[in-house]
C-alpha atoms as a PDB file:
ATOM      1  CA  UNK A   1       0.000   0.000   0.000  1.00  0.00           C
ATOM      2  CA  UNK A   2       0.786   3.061  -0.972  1.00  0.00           C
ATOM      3  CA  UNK A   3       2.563   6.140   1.943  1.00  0.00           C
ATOM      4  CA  UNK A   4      -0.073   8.812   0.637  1.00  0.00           C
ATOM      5  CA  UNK A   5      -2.907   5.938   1.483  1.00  0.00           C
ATOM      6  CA  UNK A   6      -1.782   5.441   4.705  1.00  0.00           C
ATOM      7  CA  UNK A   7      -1.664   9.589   5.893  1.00  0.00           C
ATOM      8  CA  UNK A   8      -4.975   9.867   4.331  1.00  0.00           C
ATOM      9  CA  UNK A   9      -6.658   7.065   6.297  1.00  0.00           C
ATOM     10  CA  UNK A  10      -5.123   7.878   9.380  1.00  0.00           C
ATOM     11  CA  UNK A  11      -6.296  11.763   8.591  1.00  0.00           C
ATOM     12  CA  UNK A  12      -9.763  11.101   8.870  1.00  0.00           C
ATOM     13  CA  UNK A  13      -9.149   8.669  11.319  1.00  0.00           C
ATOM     14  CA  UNK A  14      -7.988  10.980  13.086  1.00  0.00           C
ATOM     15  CA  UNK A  15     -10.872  13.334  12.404  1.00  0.00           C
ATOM     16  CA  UNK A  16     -13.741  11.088  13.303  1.00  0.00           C
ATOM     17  CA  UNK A  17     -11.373  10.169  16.568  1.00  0.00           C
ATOM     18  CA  UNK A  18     -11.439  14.086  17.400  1.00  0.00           C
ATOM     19  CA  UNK A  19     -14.744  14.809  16.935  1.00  0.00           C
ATOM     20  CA  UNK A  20     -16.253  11.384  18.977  1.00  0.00           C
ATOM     21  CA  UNK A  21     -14.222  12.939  21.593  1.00  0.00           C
ATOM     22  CA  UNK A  22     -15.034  16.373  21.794  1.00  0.00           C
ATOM     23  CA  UNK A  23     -18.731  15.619  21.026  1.00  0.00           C
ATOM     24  CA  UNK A  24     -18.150  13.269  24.389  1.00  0.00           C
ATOM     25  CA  UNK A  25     -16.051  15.713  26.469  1.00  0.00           C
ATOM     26  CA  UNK A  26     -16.738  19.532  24.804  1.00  0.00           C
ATOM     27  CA  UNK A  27     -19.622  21.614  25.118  1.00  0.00           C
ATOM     28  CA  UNK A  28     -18.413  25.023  23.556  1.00  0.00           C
ATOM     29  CA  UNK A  29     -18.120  24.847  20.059  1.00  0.00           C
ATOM     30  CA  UNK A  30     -14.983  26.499  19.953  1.00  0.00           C
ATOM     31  CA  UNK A  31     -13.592  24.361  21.755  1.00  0.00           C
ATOM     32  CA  UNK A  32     -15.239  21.450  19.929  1.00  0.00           C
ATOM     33  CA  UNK A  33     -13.633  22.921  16.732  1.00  0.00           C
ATOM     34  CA  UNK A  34      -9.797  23.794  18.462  1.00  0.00           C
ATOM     35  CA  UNK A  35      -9.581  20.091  19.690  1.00  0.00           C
ATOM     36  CA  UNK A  36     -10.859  18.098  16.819  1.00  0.00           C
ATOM     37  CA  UNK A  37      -8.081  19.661  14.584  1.00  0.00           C
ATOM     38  CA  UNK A  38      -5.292  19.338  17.253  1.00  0.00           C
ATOM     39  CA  UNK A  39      -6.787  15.359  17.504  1.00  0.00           C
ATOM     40  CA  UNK A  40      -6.614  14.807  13.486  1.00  0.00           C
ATOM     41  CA  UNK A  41      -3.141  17.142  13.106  1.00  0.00           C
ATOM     42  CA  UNK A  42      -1.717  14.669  15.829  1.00  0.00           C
ATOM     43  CA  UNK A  43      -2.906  11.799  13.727  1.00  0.00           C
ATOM     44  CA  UNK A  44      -1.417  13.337  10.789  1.00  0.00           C
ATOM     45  CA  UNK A  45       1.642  14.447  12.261  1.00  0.00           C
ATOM     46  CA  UNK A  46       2.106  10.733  13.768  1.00  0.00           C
ATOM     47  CA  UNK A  47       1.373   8.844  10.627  1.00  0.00           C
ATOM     48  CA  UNK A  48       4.367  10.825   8.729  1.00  0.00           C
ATOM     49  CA  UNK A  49       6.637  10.220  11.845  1.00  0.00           C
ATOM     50  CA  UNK A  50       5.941   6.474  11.854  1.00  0.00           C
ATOM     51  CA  UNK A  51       6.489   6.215   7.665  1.00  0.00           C
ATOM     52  CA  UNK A  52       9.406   8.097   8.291  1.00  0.00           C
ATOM     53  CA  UNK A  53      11.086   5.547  10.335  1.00  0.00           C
ATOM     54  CA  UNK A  54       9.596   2.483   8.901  1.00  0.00           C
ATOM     55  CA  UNK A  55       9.653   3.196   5.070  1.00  0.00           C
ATOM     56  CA  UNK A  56      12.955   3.771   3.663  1.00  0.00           C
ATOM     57  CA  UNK A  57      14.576   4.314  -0.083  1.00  0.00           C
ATOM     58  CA  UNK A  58      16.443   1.371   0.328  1.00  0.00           C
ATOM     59  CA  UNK A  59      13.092  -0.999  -0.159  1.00  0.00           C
ATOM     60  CA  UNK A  60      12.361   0.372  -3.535  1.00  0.00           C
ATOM     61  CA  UNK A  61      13.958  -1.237  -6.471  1.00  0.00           C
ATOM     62  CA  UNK A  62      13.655   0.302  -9.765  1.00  0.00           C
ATOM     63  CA  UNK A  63      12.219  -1.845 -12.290  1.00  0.00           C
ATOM     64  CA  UNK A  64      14.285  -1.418 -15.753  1.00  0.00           C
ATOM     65  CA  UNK A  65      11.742  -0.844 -18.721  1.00  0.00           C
ATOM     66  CA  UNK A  66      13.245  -2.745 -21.412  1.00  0.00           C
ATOM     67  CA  UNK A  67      11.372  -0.682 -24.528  1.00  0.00           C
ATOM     68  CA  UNK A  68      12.637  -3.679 -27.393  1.00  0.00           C
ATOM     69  CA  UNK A  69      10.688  -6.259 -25.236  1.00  0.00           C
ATOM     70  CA  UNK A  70       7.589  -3.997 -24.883  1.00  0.00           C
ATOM     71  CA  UNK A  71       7.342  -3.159 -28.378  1.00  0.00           C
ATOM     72  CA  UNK A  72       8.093  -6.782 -29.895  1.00  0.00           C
ATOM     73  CA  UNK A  73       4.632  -7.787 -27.232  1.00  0.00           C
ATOM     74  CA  UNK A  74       2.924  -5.196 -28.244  1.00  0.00           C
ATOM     75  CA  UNK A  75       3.838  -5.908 -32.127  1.00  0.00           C
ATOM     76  CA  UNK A  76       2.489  -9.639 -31.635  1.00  0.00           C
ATOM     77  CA  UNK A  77      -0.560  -8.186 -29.768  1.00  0.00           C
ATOM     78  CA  UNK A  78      -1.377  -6.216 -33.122  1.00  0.00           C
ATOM     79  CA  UNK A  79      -0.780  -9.049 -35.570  1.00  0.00           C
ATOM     80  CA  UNK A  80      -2.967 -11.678 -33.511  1.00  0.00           C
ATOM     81  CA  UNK A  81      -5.642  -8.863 -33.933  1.00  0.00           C
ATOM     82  CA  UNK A  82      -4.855  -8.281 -37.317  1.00  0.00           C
ATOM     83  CA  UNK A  83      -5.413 -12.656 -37.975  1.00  0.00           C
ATOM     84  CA  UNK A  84      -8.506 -12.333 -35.674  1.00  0.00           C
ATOM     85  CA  UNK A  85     -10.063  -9.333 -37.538  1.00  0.00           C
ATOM     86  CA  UNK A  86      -9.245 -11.396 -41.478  1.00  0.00           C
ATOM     87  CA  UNK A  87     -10.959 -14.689 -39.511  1.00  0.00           C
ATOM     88  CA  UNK A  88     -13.837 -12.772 -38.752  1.00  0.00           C
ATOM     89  CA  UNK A  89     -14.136 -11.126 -41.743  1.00  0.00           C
ATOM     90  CA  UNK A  90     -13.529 -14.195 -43.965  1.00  0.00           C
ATOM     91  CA  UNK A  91     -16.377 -16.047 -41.558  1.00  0.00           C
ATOM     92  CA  UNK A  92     -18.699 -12.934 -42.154  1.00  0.00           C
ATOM     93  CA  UNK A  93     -18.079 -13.304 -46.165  1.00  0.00           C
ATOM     94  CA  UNK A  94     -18.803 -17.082 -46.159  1.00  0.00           C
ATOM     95  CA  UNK A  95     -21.947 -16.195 -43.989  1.00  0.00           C
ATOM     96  CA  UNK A  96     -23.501 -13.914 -45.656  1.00  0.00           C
ATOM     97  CA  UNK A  97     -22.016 -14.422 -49.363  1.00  0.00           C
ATOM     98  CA  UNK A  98     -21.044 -10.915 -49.662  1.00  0.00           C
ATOM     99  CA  UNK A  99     -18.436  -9.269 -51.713  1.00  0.00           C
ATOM    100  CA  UNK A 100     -15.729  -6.954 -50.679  1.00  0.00           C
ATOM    101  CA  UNK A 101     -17.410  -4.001 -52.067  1.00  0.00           C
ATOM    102  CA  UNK A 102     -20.585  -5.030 -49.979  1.00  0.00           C
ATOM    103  CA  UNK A 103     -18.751  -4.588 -47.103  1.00  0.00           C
ATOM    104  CA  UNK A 104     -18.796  -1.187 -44.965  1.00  0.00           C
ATOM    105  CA  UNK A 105     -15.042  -0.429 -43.855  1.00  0.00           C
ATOM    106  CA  UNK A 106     -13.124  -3.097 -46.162  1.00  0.00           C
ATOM    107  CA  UNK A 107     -10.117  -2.183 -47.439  1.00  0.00           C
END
């Protein structure tokens, strides 16, 4: 899971925290307000200190994007289309006994 997923579900974790407690505890809404932030920026502030020291650079390894491999896939991707497309058009024509010209789109 993603860092940014984690500080955004602890946010509002945080938030619905804050404001169970000062709905419980607080009767000025001032108050109610001042302490349901401080709850959720603790929350927030705790989540970033926590993937600070647990997450590190060193975990990441770049994955190399070899661009001749992805285009040779991607080539035999468009020539099994290409053999599907004929098939279905050379079913089509033995269906329906229709002529090229007859056809909307042939080439």
């Amino acid at each position: 899971m993603r860092s940014e997923n984690f500080v955004a579900f602890f946010t509002v974790c945080g938030f619905f925290v804050g404001s169970i407690f000062s709905v419980i505890k607080i009767e000025d809404s001032m108050e109610f307000l001042v302490s349901t932030l401080t709850i959720t920026l603790f929350f927030y502030l705790f989540i970033h200190v926590v993937l600070i020291l647990f997450l590190s650079d060193d975990t990441v390894q770049d994955n190399l994007f070899d661009v001749k491999d992805f285009e040779d896939g991607v080539n035999d991707q468009i020539k099994s289309i290409k053999n599907r497309e004929d098939k279905i058009t050379f079913l089509l024509k033995s269906i329906h006994n229709v002529d090229d010209k007859d056809i909307q789109g042939a080439r």
